[in-house]
C-alpha atoms as a PDB file:
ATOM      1  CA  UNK A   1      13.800 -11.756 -26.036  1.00  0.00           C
ATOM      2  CA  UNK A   2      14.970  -9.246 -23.073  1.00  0.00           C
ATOM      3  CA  UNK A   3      11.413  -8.049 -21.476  1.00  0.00           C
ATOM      4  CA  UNK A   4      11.610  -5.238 -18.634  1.00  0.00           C
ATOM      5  CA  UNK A   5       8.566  -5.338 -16.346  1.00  0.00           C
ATOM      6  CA  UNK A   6       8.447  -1.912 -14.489  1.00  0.00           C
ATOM      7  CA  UNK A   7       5.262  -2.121 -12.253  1.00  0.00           C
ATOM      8  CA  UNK A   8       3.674   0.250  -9.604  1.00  0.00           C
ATOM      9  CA  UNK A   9       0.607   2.594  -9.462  1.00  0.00           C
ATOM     10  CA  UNK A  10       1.772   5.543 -11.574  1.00  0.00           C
ATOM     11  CA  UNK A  11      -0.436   7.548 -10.163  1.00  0.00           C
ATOM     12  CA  UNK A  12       0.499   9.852 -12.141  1.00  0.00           C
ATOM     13  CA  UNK A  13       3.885   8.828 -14.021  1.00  0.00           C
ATOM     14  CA  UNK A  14       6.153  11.216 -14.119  1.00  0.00           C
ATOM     15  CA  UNK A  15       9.703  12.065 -15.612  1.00  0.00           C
ATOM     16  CA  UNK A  16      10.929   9.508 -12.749  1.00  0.00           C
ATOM     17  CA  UNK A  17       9.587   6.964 -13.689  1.00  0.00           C
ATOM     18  CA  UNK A  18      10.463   7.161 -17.391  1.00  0.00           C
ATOM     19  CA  UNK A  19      14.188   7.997 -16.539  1.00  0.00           C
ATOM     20  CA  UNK A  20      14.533   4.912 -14.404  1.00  0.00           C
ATOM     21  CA  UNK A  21      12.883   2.934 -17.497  1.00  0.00           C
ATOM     22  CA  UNK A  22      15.556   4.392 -20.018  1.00  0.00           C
ATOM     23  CA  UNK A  23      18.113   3.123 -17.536  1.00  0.00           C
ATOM     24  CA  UNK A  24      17.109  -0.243 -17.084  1.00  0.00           C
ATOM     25  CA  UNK A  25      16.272  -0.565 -20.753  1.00  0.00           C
ATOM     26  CA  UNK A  26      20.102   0.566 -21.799  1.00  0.00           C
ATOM     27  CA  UNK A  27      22.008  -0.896 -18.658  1.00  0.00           C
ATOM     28  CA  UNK A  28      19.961  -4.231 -19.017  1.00  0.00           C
ATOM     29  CA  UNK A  29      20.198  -4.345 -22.521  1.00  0.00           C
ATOM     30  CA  UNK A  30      16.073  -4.981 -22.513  1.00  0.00           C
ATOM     31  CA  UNK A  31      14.567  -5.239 -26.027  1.00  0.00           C
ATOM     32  CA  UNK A  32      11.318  -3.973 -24.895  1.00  0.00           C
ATOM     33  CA  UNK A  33      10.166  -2.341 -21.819  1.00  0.00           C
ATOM     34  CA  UNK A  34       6.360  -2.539 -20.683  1.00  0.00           C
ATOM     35  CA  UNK A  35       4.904  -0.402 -17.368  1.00  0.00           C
ATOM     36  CA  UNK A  36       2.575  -2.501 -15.979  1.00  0.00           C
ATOM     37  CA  UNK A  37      -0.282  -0.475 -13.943  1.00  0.00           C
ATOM     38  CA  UNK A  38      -1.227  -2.294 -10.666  1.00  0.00           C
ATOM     39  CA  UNK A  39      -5.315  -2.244 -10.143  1.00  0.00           C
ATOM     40  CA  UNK A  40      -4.527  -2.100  -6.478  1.00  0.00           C
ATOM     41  CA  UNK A  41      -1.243  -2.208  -4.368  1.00  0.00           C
ATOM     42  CA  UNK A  42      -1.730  -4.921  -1.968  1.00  0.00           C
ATOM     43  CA  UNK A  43       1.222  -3.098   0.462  1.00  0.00           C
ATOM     44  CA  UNK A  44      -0.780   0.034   0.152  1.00  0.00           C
ATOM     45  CA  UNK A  45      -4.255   0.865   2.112  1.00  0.00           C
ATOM     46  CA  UNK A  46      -5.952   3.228  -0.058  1.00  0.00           C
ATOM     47  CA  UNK A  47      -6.064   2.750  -3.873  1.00  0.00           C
ATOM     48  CA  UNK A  48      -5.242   4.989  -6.613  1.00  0.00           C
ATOM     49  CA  UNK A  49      -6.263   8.541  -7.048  1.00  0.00           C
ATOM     50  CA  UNK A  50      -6.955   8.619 -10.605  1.00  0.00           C
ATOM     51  CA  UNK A  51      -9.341   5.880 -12.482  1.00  0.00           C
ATOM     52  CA  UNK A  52      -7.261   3.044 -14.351  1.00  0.00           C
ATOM     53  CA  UNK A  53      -8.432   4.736 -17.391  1.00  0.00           C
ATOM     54  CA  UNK A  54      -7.085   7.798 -16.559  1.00  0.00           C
ATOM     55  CA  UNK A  55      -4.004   5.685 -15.289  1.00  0.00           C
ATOM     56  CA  UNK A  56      -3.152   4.000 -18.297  1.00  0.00           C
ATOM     57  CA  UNK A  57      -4.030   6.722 -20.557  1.00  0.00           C
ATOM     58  CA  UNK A  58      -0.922   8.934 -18.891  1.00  0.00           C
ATOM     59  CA  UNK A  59       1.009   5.794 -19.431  1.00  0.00           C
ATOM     60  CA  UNK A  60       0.574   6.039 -22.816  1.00  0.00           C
ATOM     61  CA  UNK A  61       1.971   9.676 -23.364  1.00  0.00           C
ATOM     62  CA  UNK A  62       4.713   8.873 -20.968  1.00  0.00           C
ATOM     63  CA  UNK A  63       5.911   6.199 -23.464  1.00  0.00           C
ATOM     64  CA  UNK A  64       4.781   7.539 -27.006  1.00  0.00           C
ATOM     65  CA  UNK A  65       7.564   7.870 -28.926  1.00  0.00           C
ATOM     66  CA  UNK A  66       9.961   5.358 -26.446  1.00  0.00           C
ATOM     67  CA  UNK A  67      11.510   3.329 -28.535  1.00  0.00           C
ATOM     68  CA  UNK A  68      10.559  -0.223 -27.202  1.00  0.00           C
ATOM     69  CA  UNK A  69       8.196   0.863 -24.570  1.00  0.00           C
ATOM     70  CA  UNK A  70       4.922   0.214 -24.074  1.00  0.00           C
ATOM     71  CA  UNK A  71       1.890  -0.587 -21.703  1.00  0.00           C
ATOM     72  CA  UNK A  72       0.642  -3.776 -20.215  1.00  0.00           C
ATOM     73  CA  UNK A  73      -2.473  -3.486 -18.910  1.00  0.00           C
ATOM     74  CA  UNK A  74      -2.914  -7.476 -17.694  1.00  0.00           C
ATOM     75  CA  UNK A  75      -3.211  -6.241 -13.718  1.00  0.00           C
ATOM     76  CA  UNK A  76      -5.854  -3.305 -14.535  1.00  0.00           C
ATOM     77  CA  UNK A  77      -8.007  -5.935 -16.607  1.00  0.00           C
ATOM     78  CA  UNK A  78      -7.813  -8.676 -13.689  1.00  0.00           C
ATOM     79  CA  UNK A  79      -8.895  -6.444 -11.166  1.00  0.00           C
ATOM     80  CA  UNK A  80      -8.600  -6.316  -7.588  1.00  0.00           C
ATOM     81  CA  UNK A  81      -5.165  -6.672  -5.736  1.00  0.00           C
ATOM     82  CA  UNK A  82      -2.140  -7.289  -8.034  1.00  0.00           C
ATOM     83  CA  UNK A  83       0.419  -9.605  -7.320  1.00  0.00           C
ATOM     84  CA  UNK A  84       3.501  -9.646  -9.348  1.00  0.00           C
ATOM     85  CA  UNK A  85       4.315 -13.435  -8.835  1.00  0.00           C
ATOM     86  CA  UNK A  86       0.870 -14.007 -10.746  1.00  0.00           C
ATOM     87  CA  UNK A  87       1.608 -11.301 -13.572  1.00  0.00           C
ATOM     88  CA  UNK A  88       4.372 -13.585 -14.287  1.00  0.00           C
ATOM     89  CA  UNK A  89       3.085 -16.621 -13.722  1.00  0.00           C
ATOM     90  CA  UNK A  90       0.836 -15.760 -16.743  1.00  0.00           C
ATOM     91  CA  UNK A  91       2.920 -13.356 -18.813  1.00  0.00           C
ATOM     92  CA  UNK A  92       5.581 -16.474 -18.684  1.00  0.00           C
ATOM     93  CA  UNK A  93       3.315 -19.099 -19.852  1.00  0.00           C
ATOM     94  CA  UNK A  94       1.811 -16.648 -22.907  1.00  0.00           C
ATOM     95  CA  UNK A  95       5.108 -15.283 -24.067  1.00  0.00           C
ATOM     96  CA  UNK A  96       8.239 -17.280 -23.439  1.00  0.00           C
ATOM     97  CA  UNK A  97      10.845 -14.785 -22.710  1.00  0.00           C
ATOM     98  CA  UNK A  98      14.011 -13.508 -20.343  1.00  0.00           C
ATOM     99  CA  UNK A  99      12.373 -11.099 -17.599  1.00  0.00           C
ATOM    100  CA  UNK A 100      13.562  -8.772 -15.440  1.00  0.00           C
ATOM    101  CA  UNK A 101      11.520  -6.991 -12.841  1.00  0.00           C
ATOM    102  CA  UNK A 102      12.368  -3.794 -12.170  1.00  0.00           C
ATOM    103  CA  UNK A 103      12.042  -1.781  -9.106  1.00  0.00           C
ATOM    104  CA  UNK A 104      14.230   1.002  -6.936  1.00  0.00           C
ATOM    105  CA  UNK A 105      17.210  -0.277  -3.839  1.00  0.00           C
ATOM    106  CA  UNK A 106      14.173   0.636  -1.386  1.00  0.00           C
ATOM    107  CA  UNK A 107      12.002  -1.206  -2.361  1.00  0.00           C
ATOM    108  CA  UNK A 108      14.036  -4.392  -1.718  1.00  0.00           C
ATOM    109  CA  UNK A 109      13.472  -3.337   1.816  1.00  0.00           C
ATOM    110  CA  UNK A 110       9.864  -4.682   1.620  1.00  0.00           C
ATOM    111  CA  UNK A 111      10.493  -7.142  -0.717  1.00  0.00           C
ATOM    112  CA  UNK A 112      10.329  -9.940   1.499  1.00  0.00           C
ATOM    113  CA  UNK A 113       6.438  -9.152   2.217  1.00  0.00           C
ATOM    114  CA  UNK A 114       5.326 -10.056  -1.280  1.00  0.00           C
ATOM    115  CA  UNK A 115       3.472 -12.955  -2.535  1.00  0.00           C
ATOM    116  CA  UNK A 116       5.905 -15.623  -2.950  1.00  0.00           C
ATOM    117  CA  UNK A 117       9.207 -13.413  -3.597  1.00  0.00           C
ATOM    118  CA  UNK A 118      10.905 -16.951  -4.794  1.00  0.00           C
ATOM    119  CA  UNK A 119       8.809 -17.499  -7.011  1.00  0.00           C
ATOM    120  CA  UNK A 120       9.348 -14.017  -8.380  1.00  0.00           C
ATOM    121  CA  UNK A 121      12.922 -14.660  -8.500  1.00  0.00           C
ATOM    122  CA  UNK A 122      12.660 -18.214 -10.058  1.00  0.00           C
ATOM    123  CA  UNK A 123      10.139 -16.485 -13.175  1.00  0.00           C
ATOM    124  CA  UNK A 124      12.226 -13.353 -12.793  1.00  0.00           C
ATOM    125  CA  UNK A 125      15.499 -11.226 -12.637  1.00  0.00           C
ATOM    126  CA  UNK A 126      15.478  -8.288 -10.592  1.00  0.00           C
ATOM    127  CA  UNK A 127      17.013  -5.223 -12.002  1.00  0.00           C
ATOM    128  CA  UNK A 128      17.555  -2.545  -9.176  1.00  0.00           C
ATOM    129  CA  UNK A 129      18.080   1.001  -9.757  1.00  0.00           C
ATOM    130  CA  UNK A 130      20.661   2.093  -7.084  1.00  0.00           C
ATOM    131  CA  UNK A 131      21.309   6.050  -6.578  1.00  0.00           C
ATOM    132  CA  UNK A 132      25.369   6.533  -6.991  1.00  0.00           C
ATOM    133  CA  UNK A 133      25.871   6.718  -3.510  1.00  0.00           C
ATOM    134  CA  UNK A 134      24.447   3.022  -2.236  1.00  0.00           C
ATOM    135  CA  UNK A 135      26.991   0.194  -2.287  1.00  0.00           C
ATOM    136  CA  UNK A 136      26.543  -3.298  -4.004  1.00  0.00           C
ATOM    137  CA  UNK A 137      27.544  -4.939  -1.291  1.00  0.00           C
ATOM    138  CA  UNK A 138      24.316  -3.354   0.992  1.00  0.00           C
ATOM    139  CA  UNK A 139      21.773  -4.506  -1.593  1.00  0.00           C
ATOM    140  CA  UNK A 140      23.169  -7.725  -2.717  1.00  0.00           C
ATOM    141  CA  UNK A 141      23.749  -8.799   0.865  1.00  0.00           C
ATOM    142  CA  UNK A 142      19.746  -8.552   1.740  1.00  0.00           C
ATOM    143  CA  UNK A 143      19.213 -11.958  -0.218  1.00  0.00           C
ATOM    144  CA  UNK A 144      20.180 -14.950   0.533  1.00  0.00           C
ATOM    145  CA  UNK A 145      22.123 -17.945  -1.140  1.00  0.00           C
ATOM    146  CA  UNK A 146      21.127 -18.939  -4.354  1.00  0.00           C
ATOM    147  CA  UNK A 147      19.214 -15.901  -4.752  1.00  0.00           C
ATOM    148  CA  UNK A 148      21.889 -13.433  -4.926  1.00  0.00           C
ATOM    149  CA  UNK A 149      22.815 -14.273  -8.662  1.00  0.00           C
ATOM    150  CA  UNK A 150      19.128 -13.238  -9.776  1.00  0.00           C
ATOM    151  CA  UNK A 151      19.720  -9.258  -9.332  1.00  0.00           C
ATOM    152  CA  UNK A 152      21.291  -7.141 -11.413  1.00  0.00           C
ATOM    153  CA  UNK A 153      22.082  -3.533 -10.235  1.00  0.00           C
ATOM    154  CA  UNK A 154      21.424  -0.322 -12.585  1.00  0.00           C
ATOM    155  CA  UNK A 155      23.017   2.834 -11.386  1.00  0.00           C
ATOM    156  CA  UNK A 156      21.650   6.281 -11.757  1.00  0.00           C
ATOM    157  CA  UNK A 157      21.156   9.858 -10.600  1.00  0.00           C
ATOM    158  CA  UNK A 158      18.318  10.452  -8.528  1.00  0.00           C
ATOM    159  CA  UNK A 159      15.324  12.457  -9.946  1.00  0.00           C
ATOM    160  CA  UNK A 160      13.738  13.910  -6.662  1.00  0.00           C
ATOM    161  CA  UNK A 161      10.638  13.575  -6.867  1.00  0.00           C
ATOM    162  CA  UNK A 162       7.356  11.137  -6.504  1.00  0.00           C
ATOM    163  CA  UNK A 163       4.190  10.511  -7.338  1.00  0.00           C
ATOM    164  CA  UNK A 164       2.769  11.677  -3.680  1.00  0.00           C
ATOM    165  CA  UNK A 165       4.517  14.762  -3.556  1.00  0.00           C
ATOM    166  CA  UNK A 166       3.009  15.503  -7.271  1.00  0.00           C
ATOM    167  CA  UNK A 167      -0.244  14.902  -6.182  1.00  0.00           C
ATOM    168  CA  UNK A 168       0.199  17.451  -3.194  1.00  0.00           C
ATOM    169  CA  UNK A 169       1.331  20.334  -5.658  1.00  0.00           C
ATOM    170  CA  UNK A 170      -1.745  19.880  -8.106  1.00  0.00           C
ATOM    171  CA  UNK A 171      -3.790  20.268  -4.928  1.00  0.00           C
ATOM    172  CA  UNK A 172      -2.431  22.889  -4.002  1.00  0.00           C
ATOM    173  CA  UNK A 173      -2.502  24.989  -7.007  1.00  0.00           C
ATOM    174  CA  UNK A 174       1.076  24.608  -8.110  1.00  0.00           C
ATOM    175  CA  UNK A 175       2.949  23.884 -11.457  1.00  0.00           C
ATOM    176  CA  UNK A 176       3.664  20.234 -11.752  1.00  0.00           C
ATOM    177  CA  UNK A 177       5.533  21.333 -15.403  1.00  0.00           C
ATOM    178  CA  UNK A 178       8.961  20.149 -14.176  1.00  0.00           C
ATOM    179  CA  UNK A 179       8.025  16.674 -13.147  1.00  0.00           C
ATOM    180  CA  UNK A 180       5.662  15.315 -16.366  1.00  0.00           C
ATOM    181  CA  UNK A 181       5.778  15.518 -19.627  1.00  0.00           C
ATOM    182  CA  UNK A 182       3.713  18.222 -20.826  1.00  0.00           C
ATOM    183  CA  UNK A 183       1.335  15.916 -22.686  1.00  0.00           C
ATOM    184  CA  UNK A 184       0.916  14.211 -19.059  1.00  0.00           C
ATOM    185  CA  UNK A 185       0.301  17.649 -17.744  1.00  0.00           C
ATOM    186  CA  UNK A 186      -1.900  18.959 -20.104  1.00  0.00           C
ATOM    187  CA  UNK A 187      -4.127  15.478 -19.420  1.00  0.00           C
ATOM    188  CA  UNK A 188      -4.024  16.150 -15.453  1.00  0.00           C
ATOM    189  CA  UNK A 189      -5.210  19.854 -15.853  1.00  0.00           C
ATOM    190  CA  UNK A 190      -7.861  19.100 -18.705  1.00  0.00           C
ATOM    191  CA  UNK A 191      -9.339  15.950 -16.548  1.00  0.00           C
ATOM    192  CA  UNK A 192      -9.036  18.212 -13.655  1.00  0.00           C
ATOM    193  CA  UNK A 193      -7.223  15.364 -11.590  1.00  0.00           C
ATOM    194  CA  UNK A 194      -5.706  15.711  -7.992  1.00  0.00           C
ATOM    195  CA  UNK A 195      -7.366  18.678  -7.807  1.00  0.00           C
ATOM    196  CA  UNK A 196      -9.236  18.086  -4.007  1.00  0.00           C
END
């Protein structure tokens, strides 16, 4: 079994974040895909906007219908920070599988300032979603020896926009209809979210 972890806040999700899924899912050849909604983003300062609730309730329109997608909500139910060396420290010992993590070139960046990134890469492949324009070599050469063989790269276009800037346009009184799906949309105006 091919499992595709695709963490962060998703606060809210957004067409992004379900094209980079679809990616990794084909490119990676992943038979199932799961978001997994962090309680709290230890490399952020302030938490999420929106409730976990409201959180994982988005997450579920973003994937009905996804063939092979779904929602883990093992971070939201611990609590507190989430670390994804201990998501798969227990996912791994419950359900024996081969997992990739996914998460975007930048992000490799900060990579280095997570709890126990060798760990991660021992329980873990990465899969890295690379815009067309960023070389192999740049992202490959951030790791070192033996780690290098644990990433696989995933190319696609870049969908411009993010989670923040989302936020920003609700609060501001402008249509968010390009960037969510309209059931997402729908959700954010009839909980009245983002709205101060």
């Amino acid at each position: 079994m091919r499992i595709g972890l695709f963490g962060g806040t998703f606060d809210p999700p957004h067409n992004g974040h379900l094209a980079l899924a679809r990616a990794c899912k084909k490119e990676l050849a992943l038979d199932e895909l799961l978001f997994v909604p962090a309680a709290q983003n230890p490399l952020k300062a302030n938490g999420p906007q929106a409730s976990a609730h409201d959180r994982l309730t988005m997450l579920g329109l973003l994937v009905a219908g996804e063939d092979g997608m779904g929602v883990l909500d093992l971070e939201i139910q611990k609590g507190g920070r989430s670390y994804t060396v201990d998501t798969l420290s227990d996912l791994t010992l419950v359900q024996p599988a081969d997992y990739w993590f996914l998460l975007g070139a930048d992000a490799l960046n900060g990579f280095g300032e997570w709890k126990d990134p060798r760990k991660i890469l021992r329980l873990a492949r990465l899969g890295v979603v690379l815009r067309p324009s960023q070389a192999d070599a740049d992202v490959v050469t951030r790791f070192a020896e033996p780690f290098r063989d644990r990433i696989d790269l995933v190319r696609m276009a870049p969908i411009a926009i993010s989670a923040t800037e989302i936020r920003a346009r609700v609060a501001r009184g402008q249509t968010i209809a390009p960037y969510v799906p309209q059931a997402i949309h729908a959700y954010i105006e009839e909980k009245g979210l983002y709205n101060h």
